[in-house]
C-alpha atoms as a PDB file:
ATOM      1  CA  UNK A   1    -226.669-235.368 -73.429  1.00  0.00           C
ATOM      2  CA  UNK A   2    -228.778-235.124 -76.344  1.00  0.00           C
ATOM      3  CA  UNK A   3    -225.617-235.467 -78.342  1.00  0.00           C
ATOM      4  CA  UNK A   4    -225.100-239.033 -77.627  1.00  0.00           C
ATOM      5  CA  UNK A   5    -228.406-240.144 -78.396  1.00  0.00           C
ATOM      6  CA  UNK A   6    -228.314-242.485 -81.824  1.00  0.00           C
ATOM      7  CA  UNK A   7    -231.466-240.734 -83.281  1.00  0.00           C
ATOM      8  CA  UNK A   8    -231.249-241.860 -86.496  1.00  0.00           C
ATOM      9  CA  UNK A   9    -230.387-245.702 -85.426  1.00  0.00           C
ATOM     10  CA  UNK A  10    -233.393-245.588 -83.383  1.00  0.00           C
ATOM     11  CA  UNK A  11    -235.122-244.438 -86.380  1.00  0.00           C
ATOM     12  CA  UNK A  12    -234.561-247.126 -88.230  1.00  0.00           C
ATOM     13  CA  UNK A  13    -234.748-249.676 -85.455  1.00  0.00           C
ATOM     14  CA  UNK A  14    -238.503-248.616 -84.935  1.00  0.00           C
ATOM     15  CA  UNK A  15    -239.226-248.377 -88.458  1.00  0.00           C
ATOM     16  CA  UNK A  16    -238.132-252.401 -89.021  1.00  0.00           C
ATOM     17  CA  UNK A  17    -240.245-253.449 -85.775  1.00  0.00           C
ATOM     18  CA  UNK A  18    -243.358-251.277 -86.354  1.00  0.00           C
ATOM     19  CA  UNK A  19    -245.984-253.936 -86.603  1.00  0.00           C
ATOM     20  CA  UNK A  20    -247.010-252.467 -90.273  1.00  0.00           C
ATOM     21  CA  UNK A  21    -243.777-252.781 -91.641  1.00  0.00           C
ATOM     22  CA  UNK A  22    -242.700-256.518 -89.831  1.00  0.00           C
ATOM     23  CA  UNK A  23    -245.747-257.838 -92.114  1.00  0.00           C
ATOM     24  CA  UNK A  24    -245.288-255.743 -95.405  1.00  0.00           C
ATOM     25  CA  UNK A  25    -242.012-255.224 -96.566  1.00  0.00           C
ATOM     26  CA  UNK A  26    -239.929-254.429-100.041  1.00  0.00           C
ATOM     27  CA  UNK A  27    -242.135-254.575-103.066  1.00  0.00           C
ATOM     28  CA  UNK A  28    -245.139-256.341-100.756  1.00  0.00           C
ATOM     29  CA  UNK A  29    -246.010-252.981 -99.101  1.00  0.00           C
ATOM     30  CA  UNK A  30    -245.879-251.116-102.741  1.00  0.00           C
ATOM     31  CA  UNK A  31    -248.517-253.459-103.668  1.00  0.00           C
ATOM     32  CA  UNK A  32    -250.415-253.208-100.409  1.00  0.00           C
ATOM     33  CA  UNK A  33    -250.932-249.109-101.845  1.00  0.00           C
ATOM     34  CA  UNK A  34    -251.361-250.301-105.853  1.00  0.00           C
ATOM     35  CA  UNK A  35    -254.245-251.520-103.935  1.00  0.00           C
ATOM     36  CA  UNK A  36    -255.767-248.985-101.812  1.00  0.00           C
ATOM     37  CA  UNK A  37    -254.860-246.618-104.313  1.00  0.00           C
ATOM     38  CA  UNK A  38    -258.533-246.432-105.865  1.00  0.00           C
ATOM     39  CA  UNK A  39    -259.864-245.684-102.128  1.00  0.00           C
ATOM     40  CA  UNK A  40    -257.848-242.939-101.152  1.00  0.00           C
ATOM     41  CA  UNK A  41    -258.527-241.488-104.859  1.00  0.00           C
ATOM     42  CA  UNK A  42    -261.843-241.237-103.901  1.00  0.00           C
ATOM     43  CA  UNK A  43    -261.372-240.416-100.147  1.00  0.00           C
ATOM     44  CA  UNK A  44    -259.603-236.861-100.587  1.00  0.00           C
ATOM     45  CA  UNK A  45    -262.653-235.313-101.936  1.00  0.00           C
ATOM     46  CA  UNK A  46    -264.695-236.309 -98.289  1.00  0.00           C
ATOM     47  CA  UNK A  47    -262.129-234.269 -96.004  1.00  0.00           C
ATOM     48  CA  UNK A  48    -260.594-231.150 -95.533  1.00  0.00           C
ATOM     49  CA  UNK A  49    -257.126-232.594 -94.664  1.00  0.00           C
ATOM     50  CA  UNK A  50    -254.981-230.814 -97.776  1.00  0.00           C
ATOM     51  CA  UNK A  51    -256.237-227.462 -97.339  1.00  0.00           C
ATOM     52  CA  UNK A  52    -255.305-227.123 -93.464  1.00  0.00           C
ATOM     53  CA  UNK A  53    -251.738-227.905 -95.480  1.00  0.00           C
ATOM     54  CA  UNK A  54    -251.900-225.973 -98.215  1.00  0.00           C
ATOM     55  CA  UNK A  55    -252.995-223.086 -95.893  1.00  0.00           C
ATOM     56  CA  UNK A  56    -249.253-223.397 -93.640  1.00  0.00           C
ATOM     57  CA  UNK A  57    -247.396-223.488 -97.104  1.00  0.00           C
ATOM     58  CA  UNK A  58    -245.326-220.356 -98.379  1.00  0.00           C
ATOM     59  CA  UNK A  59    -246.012-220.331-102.202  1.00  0.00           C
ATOM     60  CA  UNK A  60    -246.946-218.136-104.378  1.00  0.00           C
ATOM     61  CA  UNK A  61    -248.014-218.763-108.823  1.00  0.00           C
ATOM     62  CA  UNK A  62    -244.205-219.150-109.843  1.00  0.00           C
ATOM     63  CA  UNK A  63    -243.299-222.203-107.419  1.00  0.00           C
ATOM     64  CA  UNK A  64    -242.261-225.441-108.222  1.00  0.00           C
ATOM     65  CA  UNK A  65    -243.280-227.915-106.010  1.00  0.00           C
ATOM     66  CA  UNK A  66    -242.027-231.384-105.077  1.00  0.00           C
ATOM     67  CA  UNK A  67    -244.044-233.810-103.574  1.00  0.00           C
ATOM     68  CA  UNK A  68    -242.705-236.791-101.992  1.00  0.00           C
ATOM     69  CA  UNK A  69    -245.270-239.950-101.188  1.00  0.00           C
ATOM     70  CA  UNK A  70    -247.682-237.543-103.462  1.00  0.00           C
ATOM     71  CA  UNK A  71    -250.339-240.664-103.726  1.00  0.00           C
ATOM     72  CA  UNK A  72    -253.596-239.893-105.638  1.00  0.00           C
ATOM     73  CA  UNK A  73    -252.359-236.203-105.019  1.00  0.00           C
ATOM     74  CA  UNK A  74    -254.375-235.039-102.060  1.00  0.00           C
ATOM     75  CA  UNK A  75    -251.758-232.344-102.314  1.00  0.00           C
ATOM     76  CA  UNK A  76    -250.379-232.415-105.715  1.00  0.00           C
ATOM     77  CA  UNK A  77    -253.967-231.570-107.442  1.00  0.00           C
ATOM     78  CA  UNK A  78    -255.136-228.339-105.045  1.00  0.00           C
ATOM     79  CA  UNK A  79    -251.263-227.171-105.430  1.00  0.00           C
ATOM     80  CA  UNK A  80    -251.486-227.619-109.010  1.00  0.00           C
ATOM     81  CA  UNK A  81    -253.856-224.795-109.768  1.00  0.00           C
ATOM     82  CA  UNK A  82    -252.004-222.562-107.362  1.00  0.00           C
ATOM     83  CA  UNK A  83    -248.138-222.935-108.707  1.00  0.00           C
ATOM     84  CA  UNK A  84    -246.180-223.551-111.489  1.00  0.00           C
ATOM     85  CA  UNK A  85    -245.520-226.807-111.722  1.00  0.00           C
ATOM     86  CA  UNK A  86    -245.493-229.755-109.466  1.00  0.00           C
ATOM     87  CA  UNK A  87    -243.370-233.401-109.538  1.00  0.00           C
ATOM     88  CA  UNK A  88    -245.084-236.094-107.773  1.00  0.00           C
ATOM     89  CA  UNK A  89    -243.217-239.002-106.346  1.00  0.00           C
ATOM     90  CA  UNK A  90    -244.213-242.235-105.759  1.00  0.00           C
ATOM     91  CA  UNK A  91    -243.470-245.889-105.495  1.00  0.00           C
ATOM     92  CA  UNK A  92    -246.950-247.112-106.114  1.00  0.00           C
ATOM     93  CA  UNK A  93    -247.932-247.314-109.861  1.00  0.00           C
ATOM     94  CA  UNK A  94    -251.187-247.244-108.968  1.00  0.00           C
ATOM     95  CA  UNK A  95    -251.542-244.317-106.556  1.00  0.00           C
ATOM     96  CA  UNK A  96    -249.879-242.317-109.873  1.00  0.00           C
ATOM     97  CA  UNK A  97    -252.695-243.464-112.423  1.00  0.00           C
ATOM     98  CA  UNK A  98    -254.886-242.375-110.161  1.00  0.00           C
ATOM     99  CA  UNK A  99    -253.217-238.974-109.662  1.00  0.00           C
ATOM    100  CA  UNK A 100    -252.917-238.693-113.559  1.00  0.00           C
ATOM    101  CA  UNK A 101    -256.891-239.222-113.729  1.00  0.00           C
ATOM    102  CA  UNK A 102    -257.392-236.857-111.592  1.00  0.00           C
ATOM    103  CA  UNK A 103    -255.263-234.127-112.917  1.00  0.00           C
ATOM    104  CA  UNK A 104    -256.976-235.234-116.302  1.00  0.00           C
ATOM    105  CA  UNK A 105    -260.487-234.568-114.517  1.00  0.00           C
ATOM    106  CA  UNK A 106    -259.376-230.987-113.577  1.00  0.00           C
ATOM    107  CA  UNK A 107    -257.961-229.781-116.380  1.00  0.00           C
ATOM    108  CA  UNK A 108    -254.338-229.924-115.569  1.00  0.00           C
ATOM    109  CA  UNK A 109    -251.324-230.143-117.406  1.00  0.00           C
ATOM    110  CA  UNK A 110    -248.607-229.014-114.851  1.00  0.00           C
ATOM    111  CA  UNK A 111    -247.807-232.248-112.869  1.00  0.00           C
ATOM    112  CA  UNK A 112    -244.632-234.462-113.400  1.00  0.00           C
ATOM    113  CA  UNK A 113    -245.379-238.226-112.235  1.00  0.00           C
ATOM    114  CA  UNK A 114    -242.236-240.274-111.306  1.00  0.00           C
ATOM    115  CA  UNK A 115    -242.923-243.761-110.101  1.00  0.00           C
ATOM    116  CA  UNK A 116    -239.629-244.313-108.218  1.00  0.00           C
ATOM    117  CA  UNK A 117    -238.696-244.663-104.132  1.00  0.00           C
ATOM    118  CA  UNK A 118    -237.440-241.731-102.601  1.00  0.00           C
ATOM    119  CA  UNK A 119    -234.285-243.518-102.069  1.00  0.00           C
ATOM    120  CA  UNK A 120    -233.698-244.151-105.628  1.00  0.00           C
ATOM    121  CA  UNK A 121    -234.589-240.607-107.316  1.00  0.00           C
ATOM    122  CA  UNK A 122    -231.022-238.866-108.647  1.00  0.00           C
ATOM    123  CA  UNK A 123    -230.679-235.059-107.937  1.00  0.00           C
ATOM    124  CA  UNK A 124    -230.056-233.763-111.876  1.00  0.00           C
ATOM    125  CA  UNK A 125    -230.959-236.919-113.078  1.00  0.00           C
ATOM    126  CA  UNK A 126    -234.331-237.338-112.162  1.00  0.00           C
ATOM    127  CA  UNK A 127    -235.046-234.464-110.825  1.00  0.00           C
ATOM    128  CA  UNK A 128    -234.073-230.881-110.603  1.00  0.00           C
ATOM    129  CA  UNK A 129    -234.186-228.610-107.654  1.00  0.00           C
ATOM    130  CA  UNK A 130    -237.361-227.150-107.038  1.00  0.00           C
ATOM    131  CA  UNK A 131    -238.668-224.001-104.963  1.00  0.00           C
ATOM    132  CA  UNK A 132    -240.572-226.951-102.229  1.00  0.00           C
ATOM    133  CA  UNK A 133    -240.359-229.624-101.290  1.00  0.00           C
ATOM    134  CA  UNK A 134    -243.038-231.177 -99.149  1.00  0.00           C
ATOM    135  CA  UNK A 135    -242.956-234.824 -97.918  1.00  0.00           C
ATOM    136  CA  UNK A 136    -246.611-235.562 -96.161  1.00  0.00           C
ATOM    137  CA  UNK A 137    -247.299-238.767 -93.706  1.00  0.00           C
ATOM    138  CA  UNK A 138    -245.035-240.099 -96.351  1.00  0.00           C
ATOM    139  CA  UNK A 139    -241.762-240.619 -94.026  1.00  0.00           C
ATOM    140  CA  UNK A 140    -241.031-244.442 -94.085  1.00  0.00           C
ATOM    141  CA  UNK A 141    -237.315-244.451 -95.130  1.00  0.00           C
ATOM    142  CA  UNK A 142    -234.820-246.739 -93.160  1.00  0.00           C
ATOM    143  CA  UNK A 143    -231.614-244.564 -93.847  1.00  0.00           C
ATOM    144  CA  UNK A 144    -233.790-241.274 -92.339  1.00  0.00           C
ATOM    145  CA  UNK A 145    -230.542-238.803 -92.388  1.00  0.00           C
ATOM    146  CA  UNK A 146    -229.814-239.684 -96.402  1.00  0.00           C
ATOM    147  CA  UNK A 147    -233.054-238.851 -97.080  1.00  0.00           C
ATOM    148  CA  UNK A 148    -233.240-235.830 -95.489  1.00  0.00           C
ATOM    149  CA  UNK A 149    -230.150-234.590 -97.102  1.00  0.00           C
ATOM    150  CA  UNK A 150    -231.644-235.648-100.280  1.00  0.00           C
ATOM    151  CA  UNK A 151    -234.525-233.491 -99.134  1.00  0.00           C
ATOM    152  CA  UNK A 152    -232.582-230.447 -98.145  1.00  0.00           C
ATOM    153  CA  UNK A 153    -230.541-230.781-101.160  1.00  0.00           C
ATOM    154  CA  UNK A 154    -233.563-230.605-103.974  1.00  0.00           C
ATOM    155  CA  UNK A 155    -235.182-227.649-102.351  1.00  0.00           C
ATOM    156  CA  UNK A 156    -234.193-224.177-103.731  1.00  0.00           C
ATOM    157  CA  UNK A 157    -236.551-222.032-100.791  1.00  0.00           C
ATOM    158  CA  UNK A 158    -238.163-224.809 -98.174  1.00  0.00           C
ATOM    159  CA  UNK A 159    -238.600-227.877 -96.943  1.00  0.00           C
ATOM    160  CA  UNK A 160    -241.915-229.011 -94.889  1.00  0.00           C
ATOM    161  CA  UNK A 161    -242.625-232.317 -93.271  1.00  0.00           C
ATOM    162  CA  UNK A 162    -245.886-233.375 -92.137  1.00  0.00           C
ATOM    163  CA  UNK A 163    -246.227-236.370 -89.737  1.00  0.00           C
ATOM    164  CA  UNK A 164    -247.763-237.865 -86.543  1.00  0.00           C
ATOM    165  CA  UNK A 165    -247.033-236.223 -83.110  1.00  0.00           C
ATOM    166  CA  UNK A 166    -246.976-239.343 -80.297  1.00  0.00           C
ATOM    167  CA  UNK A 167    -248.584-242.316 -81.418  1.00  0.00           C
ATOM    168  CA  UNK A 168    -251.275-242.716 -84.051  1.00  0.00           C
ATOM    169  CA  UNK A 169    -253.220-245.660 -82.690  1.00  0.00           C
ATOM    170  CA  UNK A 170    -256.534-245.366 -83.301  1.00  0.00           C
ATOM    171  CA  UNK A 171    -258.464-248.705 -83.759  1.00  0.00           C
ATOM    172  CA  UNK A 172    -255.394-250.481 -84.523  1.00  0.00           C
ATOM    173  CA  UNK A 173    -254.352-251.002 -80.396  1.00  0.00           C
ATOM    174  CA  UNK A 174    -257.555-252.913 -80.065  1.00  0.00           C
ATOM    175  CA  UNK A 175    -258.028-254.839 -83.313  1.00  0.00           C
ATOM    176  CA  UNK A 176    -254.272-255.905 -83.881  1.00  0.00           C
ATOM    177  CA  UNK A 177    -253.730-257.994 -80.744  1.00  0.00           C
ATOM    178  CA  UNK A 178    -257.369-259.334 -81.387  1.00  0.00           C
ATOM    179  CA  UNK A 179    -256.079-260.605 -84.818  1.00  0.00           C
ATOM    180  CA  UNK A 180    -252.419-260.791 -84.870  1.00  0.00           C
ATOM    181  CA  UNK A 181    -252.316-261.986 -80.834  1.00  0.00           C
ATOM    182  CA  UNK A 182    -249.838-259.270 -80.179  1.00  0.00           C
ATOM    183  CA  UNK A 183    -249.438-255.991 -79.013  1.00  0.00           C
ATOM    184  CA  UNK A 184    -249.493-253.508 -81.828  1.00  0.00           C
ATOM    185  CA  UNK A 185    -246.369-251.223 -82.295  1.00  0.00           C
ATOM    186  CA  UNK A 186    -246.457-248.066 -84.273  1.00  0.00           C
ATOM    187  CA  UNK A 187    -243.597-246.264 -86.094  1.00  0.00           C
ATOM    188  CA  UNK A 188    -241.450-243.259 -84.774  1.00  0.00           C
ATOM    189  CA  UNK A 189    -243.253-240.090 -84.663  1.00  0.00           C
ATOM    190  CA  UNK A 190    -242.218-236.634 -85.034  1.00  0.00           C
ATOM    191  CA  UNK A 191    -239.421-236.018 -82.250  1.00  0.00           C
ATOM    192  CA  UNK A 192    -237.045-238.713 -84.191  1.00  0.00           C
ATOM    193  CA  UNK A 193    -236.909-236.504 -87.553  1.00  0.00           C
ATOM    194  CA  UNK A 194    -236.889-233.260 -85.619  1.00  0.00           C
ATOM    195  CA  UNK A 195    -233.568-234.921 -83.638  1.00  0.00           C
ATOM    196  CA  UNK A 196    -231.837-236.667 -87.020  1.00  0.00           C
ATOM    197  CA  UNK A 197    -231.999-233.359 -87.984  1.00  0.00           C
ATOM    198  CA  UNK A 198    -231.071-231.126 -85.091  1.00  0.00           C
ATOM    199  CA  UNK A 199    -227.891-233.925 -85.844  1.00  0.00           C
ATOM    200  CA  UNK A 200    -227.443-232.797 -89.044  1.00  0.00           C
ATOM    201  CA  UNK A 201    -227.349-229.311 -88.248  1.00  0.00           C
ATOM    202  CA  UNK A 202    -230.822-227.960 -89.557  1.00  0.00           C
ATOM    203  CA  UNK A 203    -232.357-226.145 -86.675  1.00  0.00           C
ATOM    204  CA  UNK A 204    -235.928-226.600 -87.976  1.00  0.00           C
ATOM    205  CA  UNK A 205    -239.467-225.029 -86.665  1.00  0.00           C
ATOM    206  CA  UNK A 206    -241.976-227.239 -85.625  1.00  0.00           C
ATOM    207  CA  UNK A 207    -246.291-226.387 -84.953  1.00  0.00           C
ATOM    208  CA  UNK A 208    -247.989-229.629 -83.102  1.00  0.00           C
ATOM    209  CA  UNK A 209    -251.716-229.133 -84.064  1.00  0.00           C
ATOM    210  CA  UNK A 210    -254.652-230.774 -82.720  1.00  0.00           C
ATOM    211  CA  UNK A 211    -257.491-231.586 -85.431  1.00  0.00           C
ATOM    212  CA  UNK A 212    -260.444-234.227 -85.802  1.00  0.00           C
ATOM    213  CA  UNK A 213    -260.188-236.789 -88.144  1.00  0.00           C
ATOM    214  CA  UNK A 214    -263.175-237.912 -89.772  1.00  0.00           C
ATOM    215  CA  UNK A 215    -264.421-240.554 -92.645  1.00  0.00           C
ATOM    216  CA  UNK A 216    -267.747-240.963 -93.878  1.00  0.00           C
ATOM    217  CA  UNK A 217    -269.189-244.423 -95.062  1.00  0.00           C
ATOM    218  CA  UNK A 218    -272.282-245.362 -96.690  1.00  0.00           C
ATOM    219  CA  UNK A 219    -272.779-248.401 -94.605  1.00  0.00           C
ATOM    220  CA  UNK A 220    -271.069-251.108 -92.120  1.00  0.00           C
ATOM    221  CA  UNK A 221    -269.467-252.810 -95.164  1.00  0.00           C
ATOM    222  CA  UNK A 222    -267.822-250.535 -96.934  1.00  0.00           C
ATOM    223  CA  UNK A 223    -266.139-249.868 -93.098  1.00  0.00           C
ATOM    224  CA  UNK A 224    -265.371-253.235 -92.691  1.00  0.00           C
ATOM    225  CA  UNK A 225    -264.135-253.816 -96.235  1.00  0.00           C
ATOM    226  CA  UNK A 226    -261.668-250.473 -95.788  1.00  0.00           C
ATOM    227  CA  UNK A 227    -260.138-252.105 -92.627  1.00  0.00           C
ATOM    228  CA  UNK A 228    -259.841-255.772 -93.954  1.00  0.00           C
ATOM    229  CA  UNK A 229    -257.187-254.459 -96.383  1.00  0.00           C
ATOM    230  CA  UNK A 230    -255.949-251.966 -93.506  1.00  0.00           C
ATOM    231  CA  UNK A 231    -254.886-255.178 -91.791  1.00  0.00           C
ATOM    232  CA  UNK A 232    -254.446-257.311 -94.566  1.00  0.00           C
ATOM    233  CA  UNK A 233    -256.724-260.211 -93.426  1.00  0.00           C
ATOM    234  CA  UNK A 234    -259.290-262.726 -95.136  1.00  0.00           C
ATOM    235  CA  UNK A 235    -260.546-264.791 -93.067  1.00  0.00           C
ATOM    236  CA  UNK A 236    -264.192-264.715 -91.707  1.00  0.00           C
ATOM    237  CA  UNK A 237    -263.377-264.581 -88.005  1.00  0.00           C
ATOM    238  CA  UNK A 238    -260.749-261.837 -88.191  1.00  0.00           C
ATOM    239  CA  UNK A 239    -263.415-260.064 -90.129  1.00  0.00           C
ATOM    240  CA  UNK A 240    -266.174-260.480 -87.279  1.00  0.00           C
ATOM    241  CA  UNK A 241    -263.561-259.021 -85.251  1.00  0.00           C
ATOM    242  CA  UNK A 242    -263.561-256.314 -86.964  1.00  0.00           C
ATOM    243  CA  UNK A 243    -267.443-255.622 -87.531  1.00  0.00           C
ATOM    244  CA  UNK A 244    -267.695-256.277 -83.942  1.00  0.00           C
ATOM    245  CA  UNK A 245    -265.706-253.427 -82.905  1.00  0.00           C
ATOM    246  CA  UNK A 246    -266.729-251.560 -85.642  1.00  0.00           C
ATOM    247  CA  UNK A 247    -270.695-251.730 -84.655  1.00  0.00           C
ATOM    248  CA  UNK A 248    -269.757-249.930 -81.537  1.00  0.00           C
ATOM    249  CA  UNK A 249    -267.602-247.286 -82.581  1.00  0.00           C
ATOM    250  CA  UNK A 250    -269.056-245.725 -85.465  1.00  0.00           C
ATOM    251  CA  UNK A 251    -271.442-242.636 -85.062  1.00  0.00           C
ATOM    252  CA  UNK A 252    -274.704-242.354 -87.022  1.00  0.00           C
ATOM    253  CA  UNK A 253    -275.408-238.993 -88.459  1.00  0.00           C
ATOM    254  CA  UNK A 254    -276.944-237.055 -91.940  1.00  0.00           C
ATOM    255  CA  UNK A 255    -277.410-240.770 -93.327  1.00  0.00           C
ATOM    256  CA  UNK A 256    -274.363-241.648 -93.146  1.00  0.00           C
ATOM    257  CA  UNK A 257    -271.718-243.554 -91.144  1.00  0.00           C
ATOM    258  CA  UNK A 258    -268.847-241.606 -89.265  1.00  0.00           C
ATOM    259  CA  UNK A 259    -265.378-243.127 -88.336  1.00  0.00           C
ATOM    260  CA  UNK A 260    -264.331-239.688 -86.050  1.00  0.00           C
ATOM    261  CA  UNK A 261    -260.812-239.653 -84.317  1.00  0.00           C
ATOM    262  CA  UNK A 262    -258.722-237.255 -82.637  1.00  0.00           C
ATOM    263  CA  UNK A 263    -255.254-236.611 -84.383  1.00  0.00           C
ATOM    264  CA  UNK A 264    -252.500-234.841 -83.004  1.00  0.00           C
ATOM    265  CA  UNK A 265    -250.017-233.886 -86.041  1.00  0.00           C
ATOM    266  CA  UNK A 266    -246.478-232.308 -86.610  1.00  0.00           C
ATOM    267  CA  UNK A 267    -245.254-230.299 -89.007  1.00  0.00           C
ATOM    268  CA  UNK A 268    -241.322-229.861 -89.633  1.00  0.00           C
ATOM    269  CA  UNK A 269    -239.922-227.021 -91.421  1.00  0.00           C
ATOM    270  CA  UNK A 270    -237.031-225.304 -91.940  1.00  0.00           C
ATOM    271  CA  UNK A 271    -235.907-222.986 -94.893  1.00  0.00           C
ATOM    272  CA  UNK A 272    -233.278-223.937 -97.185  1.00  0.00           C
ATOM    273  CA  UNK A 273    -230.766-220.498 -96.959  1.00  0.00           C
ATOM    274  CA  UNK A 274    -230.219-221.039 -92.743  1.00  0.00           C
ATOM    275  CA  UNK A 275    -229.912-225.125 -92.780  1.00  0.00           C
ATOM    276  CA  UNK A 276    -226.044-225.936 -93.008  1.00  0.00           C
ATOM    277  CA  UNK A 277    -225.677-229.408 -92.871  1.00  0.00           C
ATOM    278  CA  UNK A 278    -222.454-231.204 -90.261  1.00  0.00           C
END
């Protein structure tokens, strides 16, 4: 019975031994993103990934909008000039400044920054309710069901999640045992949350969607330098490793280089007035 399954203890049992967070934990993965925090700045103007979101969301000009794990604000910035207001959450101090340059650079005056963990923002405290609340590949939090209720609790219409559907592997099956001499073990996907919170009584909606990926580089380097600090490594053979692979995977095209990957993602939703929480 699906009723005695532990979801949420699984949860957090694959979140501790996900390969990722067994080499970056407490404040050393907040500085792993103070530090790609310039990259992905610059990486949300090369893709179309926040308007195939924006485009599922049900807002209209008087929203509010919370953002959870709002980084740089590949969503936070586009939403901005379409609601109200928006609060941005983050840990990283440096994934904010770069979100506060970039509102700067647009002409907007409508976003909230709070550097804080999910875990430690106060409903009324830091926070007031808003009309969304949108949390996107941002889910990382050991106690899953409190911060769902958290979740639930600051949003006054709806609630979306966006994560990975089945395992995101990508380059990382065949470079981390290369490297690290172990098999490499990603975190829970979408059918956990879904579960913690069929638990909790929200019935939500879910839409699995099928998209391509893609990154452009301006040459070999730049790749390689992008998944050095991916996998946190220095050292000049893990980084041959790397260009190895690398050199045969890439595609060459308009004078560029292409990193192009299949992604299979999940998006959780439910809206506030029909959750009732056990």
């Amino acid at each position: 019975m699906i009723e005695d399954i532990d979801w949420t203890g699984m949860w957090k049992e694959l979140m501790q031994n996900a390969s990722w967070s067994r080499r970056r934990r407490g404040s050393d993965m907040i500085n792993f993103w103070d530090k790609r925090a310039r990259r992905y700045s610059e990486s949300i103007k090369r893709h179309n990934h926040a308007k195939r979101i924006i485009a599922k969301l049900d807002i209209d000009p008087e929203c509010t909008v919370l953002g959870i794990g709002a980084g740089p604000g590949t969503l936070a910035i586009p939403l901005a000039k379409m609601v109200r207001h928006i609060t941005a959450i983050d840990p990283s101090k440096g994934m904010l400044e770069y979100l506060k340059e970039n509102a700067v650079s647009e002409g907007l005056k409508n976003i909230t920054c709070i550097n804080k963990k999910w875990e430690d923002v106060a409903i009324g405290r830091d926070i007031a309710e808003h009309d969304i609340v949108i949390a996107s590949h941002s889910i990382t939090m050991l106690d899953i069901k409190e911060a769902l209720s958290k979740m639930n609790d600051a949003a006054k219409r709806y609630v979306y999640i966006f994560t990975f559907a089945g395992a995101r592997m990508w380059d990382y099956n065949t470079l981390w045992p290369k490297i690290y001499g172990e098999e490499y073990q990603p975190g829970p996907d979408y059918i956990y949350l879904y579960n913690v919170l069929y638990e909790m009584g929200i019935y939500a909606n879910v839409e699995i969607t099928n998209s391509e990926y893609k990154q452009q580089f301006s040459n070999l380097d730049e790749v390689v330098a992008q998944w050095k600090e991916n996998l946190d490594v220095l050292t000049p053979d893990a980084e041959e490793v790397i260009r190895s692979h690398l050199s045969e995977n890439l595609i060459e095209g308009d004078g560029a280089l292409w990193s192009k990957r299949e992604m299979r993602s999940a998006m959780i939703w439910w809206r506030k007035n029909v959750a009732k929480i056990l």
